[in-house]
Protein backbone atom coordinates (compact mmCIF):
# COMPACT_ATOMS: atom_id res chain seq x y z
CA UNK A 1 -15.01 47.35 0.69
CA UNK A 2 -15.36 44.48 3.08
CA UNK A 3 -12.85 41.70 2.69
CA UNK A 4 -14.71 38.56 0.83
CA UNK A 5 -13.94 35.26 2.67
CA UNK A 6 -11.75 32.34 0.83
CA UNK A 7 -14.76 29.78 -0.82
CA UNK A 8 -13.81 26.75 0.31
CA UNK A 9 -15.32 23.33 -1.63
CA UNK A 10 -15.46 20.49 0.49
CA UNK A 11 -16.06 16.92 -0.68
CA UNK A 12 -15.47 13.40 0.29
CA UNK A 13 -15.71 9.87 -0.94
CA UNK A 14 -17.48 8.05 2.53
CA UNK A 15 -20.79 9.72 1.60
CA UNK A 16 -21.92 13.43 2.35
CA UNK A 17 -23.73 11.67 5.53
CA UNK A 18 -20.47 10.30 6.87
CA UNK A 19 -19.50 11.73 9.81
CA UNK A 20 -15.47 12.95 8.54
CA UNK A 21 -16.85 15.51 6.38
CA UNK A 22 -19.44 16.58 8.84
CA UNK A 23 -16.06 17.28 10.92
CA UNK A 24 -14.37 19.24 7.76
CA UNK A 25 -17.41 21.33 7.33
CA UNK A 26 -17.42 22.16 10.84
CA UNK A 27 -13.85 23.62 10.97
CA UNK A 28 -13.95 25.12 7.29
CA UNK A 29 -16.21 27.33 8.33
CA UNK A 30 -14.33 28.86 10.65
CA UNK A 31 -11.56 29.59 7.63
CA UNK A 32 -14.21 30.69 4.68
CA UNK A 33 -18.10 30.46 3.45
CA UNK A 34 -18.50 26.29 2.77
CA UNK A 35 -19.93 24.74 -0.31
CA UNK A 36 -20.24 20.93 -0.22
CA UNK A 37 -20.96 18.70 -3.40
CA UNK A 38 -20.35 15.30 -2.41
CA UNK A 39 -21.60 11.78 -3.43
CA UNK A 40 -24.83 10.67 -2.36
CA UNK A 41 -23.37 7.12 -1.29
CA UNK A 42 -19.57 5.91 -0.76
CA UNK A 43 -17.48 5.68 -3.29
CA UNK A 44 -14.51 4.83 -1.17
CA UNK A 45 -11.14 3.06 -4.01
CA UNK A 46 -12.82 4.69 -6.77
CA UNK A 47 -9.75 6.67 -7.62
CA UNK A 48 -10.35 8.94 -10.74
CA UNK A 49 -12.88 7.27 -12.25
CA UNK A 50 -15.71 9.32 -13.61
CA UNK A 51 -19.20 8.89 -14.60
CA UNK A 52 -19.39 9.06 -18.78
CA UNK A 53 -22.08 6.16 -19.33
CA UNK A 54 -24.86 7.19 -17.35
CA UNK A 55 -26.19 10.57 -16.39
CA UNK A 56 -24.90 12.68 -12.99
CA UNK A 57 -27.97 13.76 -10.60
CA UNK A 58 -27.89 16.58 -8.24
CA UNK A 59 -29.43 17.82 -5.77
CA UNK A 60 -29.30 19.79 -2.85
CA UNK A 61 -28.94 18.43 0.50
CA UNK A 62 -30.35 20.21 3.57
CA UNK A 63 -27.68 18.29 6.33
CA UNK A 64 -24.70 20.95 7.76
CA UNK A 65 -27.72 23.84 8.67
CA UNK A 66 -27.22 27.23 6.67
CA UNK A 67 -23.95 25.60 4.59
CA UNK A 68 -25.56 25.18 0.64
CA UNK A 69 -24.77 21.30 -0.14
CA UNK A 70 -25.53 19.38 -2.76
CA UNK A 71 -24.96 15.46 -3.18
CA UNK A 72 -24.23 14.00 -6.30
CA UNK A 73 -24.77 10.34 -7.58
CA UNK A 74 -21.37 10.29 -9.15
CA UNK A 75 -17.63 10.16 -8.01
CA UNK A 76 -15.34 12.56 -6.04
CA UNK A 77 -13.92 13.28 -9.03
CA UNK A 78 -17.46 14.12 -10.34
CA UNK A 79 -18.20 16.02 -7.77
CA UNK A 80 -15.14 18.63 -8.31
CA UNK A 81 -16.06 18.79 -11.91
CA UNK A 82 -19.57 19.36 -11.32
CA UNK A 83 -19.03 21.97 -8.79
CA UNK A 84 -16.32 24.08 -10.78
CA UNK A 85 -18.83 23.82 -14.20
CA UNK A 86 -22.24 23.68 -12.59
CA UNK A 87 -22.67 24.65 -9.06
CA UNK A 88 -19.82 27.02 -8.69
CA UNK A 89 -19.55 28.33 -12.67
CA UNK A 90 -19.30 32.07 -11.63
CA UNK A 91 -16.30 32.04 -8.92
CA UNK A 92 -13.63 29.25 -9.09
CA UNK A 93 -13.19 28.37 -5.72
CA UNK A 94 -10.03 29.38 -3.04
CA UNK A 95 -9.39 25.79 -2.12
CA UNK A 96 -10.56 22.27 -2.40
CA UNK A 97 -10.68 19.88 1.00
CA UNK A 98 -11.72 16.29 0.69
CA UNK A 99 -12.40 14.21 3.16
CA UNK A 100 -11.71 13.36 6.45
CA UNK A 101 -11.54 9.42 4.97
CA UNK A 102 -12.18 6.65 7.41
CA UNK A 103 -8.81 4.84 6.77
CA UNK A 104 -5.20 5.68 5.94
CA UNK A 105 -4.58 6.84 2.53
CA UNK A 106 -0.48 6.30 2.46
CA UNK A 107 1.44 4.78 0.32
CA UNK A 108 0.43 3.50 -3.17
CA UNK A 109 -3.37 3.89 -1.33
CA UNK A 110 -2.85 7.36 -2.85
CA UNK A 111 -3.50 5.94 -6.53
CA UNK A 112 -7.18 4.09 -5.37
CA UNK A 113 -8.70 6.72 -3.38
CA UNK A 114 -11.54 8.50 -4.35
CA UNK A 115 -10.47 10.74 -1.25
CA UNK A 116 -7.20 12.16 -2.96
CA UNK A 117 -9.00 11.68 -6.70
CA UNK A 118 -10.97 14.65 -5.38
CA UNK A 119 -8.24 16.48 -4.21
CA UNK A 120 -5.97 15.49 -7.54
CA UNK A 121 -9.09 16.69 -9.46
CA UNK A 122 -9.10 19.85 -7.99
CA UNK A 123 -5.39 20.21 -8.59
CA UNK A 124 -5.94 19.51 -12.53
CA UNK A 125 -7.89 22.75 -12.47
CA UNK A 126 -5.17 24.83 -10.96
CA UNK A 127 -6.83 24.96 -7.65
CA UNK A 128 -5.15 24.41 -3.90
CA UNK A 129 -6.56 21.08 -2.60
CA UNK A 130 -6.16 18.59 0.48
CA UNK A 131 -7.36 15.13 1.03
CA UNK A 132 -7.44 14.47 4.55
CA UNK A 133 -7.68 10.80 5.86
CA UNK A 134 -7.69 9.48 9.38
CA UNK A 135 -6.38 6.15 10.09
CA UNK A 136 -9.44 4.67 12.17
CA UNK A 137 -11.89 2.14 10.36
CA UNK A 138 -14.44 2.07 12.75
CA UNK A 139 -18.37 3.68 12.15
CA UNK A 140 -17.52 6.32 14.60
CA UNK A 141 -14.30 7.69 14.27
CA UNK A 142 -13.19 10.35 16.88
CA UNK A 143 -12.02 13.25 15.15
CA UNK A 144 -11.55 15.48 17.74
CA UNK A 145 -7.47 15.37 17.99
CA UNK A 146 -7.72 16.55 14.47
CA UNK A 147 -9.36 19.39 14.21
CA UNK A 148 -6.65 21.67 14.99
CA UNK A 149 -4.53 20.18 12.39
CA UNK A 150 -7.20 20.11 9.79
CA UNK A 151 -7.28 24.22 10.70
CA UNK A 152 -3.66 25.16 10.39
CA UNK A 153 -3.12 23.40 7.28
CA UNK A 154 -5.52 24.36 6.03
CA UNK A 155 -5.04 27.99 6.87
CA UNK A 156 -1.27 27.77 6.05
CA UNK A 157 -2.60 26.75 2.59
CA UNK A 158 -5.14 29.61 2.10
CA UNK A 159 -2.50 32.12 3.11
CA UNK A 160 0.75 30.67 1.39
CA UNK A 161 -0.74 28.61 -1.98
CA UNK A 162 0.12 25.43 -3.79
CA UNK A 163 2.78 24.81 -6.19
CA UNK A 164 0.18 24.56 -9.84
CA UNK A 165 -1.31 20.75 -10.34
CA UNK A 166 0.20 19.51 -6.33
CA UNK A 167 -2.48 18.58 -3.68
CA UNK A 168 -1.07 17.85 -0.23
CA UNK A 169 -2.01 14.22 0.99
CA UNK A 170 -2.57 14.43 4.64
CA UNK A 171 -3.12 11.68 7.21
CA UNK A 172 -3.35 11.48 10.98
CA UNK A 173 -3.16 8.24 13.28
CA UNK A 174 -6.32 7.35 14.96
CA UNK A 175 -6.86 9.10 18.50
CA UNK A 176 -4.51 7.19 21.40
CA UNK A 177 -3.41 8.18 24.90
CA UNK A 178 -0.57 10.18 23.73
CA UNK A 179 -1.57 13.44 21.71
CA UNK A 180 -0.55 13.87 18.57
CA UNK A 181 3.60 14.69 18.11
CA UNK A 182 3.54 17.13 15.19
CA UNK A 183 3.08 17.43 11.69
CA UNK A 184 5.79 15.60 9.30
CA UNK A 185 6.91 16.78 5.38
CA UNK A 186 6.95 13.16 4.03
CA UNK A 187 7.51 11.31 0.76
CA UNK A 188 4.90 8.41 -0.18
CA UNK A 189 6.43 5.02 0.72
CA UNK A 190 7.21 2.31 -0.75
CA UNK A 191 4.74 0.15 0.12
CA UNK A 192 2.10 -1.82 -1.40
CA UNK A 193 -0.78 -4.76 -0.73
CA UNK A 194 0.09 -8.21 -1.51
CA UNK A 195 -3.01 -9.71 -2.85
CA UNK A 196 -4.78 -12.95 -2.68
CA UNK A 197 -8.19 -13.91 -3.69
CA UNK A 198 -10.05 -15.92 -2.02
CA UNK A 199 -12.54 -18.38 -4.41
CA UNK A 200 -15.81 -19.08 -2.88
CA UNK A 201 -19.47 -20.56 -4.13
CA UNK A 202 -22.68 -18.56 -3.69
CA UNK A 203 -25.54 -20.23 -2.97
CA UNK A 204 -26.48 -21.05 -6.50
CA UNK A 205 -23.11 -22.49 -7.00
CA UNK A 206 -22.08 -20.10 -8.74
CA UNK A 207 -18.29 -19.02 -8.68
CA UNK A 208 -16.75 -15.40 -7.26
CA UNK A 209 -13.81 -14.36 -5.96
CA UNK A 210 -12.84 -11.52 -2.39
CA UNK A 211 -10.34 -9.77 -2.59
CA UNK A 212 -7.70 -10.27 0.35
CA UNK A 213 -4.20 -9.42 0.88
CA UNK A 214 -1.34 -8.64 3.51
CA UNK A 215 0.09 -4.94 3.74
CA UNK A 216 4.09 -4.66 3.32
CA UNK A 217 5.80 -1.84 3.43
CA UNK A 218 9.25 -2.17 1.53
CA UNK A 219 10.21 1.22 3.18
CA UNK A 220 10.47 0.06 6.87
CA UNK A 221 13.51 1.12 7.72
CA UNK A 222 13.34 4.58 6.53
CA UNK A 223 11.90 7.61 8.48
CA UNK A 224 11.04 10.05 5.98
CA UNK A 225 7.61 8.80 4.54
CA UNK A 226 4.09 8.72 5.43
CA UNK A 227 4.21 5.02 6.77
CA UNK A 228 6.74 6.26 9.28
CA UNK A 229 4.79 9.23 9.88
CA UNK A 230 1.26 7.99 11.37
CA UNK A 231 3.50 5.20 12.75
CA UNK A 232 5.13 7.09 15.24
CA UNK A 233 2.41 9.47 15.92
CA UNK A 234 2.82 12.17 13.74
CA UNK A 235 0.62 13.95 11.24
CA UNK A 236 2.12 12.86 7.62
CA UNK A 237 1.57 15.67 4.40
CA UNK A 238 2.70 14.58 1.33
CA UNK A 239 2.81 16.79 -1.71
CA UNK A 240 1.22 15.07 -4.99
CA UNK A 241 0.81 15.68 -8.32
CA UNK A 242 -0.54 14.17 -11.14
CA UNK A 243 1.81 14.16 -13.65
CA UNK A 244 3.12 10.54 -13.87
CA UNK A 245 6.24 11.10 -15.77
CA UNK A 246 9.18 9.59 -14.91
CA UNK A 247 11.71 12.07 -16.11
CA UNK A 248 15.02 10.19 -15.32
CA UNK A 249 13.72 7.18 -17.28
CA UNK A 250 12.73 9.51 -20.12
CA UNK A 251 16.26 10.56 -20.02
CA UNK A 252 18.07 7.65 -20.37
CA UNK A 253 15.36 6.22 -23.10
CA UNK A 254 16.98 9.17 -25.25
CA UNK A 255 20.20 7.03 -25.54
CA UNK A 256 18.05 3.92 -27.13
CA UNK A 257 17.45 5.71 -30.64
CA UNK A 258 13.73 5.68 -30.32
């Protein structure tokens, strides 16, 4: 009997027409038989939110040639759910990619993006899953220093397995003159956006606020997290789960006679 290929469900929160997961479909395929089911428009700082007050559309999308795609007028999240229970109902799939984001996803960016949501969905479900984000803003990213990354971890994933509910965070500095210096085992820093609002007038005269803010990282100094990571040129993966607990807290709140 021939040897069935890993199914491999790819998804993103820039849009299925964005041009990252055009990239992730492209080297997928080269690991296992692609399905995509992504959102029909972007849903980028989403973060787990999911659609319960209006009704989720689908339908298929003839973009990435012979690869069956579907886009979906909901979240990332939505789009995991509706693939595992809908599209995908008979075989559970191998592993879950999301992505590649146009931005970073470090650092506490890990709790707004709709990137990682997909990938922490997947994880909920017991299934291997990586967000990968690439830290260039612009309309046309080049994602062609990536794709050999995006391979190997992917592969190393396929072959090896998750630890149940992780998803591996993975981000990669924008393309410079220097290749890329490796891949990094990071922790998620500690560091966070310092927020302003700026009040302004529409034309009517009528009052609304945009949301601003400076970036600080409160983890500078140290060179084990993700911040570091893309920094200095490397590849940052962080292992993430969704289980929130904090477990040394819980500890000493047994001493309080709750």
């Amino acid at each position: 009997m021939a040897h069935q290929k890993p199914l491999i469900l790819v998804t993103n929160d820039d849009g299925i027409t964005a041009h990252g997961i055009r990239t992730l479909v492209e080297v997928m395929q080269e690991l296992g038989t692609v399905i995509v089911v992504a959102p029909n428009s972007p849903q980028s700082g989403m973060g787990h939110a999911i659609t319960i007050a209006n009704p989720l559309r689908l339908y298929p999308a003839d973009i990435f040639g012979d690869v069956i795609a579907y886009e979906c007028s909901g979240t990332p999240a939505d789009c995991v759910k509706l693939a595992k229970h809908h599209v995908l109902k008979d075989r559970s799939p191998d592993l879950v990619v999301s992505g590649i984001n146009h931005g970073y996803n470090t650092a506490i960016s890990v709790l707004y993006s709709g990137t990682m949501s997909a990938a922490i969905e997947a994880a909920i479900e017991g299934i291997p899953a990586i967000g990968f984000s690439l830290g260039d803003f612009s309309r046309q990213p080049d994602f062609s220093h990536v794709r050999e990354h995006v391979f190997n971890i992917a592969q190393k994933v396929l072959q090896n397995g998750l630890t149940k509910g992780v998803a591996l965070n993975v981000n990669f500095p924008a393309r410079g003159a220097e290749p890329l210096r490796g891949v990094r085992v990071c922790r998620q820093a500690n560091a966070k956006w310092e927020e302003s609002f700026h009040e302004r007038r529409d034309p009517h005269g009528r009052r609304y606020f945009w949301l601003d803010g400076e970036f600080v990282n409160y983890d500078a100094q140290a060179e084990d997290t993700d911040e570091y990571a893309v920094a200095n040129n490397y590849v940052s993966v962080v292992p993430c789960q969704y289980d929130l607990t904090a477990y040394s807290t819980a500890e000493q709140m047994q001493q309080w006679g709750l």
